[in-house]
C-alpha atoms as a PDB file:
ATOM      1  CA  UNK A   1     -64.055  23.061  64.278  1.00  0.00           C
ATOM      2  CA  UNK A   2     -60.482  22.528  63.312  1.00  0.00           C
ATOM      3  CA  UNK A   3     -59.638  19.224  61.876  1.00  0.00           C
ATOM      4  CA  UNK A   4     -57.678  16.699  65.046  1.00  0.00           C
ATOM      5  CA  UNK A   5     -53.795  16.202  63.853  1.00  0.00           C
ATOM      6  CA  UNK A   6     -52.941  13.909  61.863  1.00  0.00           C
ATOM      7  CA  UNK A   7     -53.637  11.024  60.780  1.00  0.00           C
ATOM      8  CA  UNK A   8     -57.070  11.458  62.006  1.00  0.00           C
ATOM      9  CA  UNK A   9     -60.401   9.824  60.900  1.00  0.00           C
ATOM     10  CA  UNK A  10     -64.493  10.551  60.117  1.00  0.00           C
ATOM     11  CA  UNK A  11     -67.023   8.637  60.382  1.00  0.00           C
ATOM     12  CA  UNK A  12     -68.519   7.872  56.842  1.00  0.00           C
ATOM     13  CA  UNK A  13     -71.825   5.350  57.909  1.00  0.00           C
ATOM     14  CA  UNK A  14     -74.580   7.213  57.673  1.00  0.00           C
ATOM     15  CA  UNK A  15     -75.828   5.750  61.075  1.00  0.00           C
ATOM     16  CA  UNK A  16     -72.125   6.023  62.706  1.00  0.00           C
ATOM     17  CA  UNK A  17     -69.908   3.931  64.249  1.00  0.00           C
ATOM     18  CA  UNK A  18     -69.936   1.737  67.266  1.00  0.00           C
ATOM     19  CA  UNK A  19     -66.709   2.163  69.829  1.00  0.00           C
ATOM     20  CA  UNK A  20     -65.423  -1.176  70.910  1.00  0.00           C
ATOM     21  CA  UNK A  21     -63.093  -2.785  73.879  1.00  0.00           C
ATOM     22  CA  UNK A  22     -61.438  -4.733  71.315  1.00  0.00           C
ATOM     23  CA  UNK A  23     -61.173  -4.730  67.371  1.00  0.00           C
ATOM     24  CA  UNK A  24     -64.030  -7.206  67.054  1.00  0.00           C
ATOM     25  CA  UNK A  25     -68.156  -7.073  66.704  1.00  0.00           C
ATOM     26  CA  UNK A  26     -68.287  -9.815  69.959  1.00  0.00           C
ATOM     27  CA  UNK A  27     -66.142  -6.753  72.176  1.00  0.00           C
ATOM     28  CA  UNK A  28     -68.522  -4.706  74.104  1.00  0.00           C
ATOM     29  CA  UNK A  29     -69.521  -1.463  72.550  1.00  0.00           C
ATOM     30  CA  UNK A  30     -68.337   1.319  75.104  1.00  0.00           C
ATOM     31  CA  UNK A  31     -69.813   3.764  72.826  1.00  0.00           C
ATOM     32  CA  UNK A  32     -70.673   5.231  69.446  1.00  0.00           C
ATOM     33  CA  UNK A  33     -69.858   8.165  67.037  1.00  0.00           C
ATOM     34  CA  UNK A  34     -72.444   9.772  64.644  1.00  0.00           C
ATOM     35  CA  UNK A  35     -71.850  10.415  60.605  1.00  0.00           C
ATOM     36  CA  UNK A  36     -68.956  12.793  60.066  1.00  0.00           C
ATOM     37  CA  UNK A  37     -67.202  12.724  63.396  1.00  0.00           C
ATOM     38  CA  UNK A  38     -63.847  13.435  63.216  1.00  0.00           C
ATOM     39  CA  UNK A  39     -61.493  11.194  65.206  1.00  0.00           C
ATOM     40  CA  UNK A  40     -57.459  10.929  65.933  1.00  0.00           C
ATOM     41  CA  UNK A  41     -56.655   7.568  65.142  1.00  0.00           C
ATOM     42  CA  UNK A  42     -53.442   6.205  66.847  1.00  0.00           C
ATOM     43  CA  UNK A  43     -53.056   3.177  65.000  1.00  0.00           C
ATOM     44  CA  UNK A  44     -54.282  -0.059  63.351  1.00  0.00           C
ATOM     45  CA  UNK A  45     -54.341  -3.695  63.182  1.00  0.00           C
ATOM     46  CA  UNK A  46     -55.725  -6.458  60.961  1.00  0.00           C
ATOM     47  CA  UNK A  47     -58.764  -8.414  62.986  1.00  0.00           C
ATOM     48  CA  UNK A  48     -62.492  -9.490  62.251  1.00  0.00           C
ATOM     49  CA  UNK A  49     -62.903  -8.644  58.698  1.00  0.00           C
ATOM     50  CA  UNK A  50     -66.148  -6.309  58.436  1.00  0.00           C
ATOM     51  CA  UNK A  51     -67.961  -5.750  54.448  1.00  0.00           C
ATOM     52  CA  UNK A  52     -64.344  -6.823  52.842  1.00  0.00           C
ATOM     53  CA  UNK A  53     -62.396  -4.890  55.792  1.00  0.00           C
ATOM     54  CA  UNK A  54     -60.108  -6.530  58.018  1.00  0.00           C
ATOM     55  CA  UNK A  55     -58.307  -2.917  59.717  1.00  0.00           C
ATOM     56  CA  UNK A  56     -59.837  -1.947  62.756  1.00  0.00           C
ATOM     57  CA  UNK A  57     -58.554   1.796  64.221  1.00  0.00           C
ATOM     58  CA  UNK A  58     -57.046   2.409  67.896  1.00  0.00           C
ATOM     59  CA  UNK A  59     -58.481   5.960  68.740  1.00  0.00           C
ATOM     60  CA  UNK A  60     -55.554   8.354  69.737  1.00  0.00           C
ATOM     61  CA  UNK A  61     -57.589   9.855  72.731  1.00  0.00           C
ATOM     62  CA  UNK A  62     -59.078   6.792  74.240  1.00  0.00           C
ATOM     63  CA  UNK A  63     -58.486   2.733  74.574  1.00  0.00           C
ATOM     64  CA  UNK A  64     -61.324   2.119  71.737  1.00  0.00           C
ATOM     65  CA  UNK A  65     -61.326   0.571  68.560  1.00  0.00           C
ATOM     66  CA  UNK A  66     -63.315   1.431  65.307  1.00  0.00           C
ATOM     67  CA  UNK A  67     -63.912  -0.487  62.090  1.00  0.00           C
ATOM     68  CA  UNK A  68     -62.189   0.709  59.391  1.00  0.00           C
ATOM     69  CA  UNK A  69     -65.059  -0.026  57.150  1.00  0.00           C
ATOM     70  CA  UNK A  70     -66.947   3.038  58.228  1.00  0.00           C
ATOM     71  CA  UNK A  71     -64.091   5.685  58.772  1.00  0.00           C
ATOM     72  CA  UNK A  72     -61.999   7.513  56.023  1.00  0.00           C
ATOM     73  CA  UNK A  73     -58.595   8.053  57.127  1.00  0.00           C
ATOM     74  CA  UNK A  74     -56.440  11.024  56.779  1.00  0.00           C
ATOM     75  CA  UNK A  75     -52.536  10.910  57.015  1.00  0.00           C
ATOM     76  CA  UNK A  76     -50.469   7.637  57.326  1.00  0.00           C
ATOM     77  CA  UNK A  77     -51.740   5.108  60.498  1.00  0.00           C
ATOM     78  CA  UNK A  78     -49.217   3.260  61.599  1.00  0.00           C
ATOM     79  CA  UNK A  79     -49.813  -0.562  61.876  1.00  0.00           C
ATOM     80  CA  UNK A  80     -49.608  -1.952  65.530  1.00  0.00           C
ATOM     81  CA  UNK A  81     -47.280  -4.852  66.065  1.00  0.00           C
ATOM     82  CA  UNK A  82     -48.589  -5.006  70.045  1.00  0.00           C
ATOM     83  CA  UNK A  83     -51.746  -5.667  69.421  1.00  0.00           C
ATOM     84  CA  UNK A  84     -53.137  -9.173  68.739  1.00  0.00           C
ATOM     85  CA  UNK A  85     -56.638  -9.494  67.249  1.00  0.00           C
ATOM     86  CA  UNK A  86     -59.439 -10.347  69.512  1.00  0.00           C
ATOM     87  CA  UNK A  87     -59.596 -14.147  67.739  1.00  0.00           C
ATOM     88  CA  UNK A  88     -56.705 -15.169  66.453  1.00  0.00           C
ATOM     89  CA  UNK A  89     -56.828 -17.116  63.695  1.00  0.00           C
ATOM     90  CA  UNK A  90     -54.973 -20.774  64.284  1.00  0.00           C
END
């Protein structure tokens, strides 16, 4: 399977990844991908810091969001200036 364009993302926790409504572990998880699933990543935002990492991924193909912590990213993703963090800080 060819790689997605990119900049484009796999999953690198060994039991995956959960998909989330919004870049925070109190969203809903609307789904989950397993170790080494590539994904296009549209962009990303600074939110709920998870294990030292506070960017969270907007998948390309679908309104979901991903911790960065368990993805490696491939290719430059842009940083989203329209999206505000699930619990702002202030």
């Amino acid at each position: 399977m060819a790689s997605p364009q990119q900049p484009f993302g796999t999953v690198v926790s060994s039991i995956g990844v959960n998909l989330r409504k919004y870049p925070s572990t109190d969203s809903v998880v609307t789904g989950t991908l397993e170790h080494g699933t590539k994904i296009g990543l549209r962009s990303k935002v600074r939110a709920q810091v998870i294990d030292g990492n506070g960017i969270w991924y907007l998948l390309r193909d679908k309104p979901v969001w991903v911790a960065a912590r368990h993805v490696e990213n491939t290719g430059q993703v842009p940083l989203s200036k329209d999206v505000e963090p699930a619990h702002p800080v202030g």
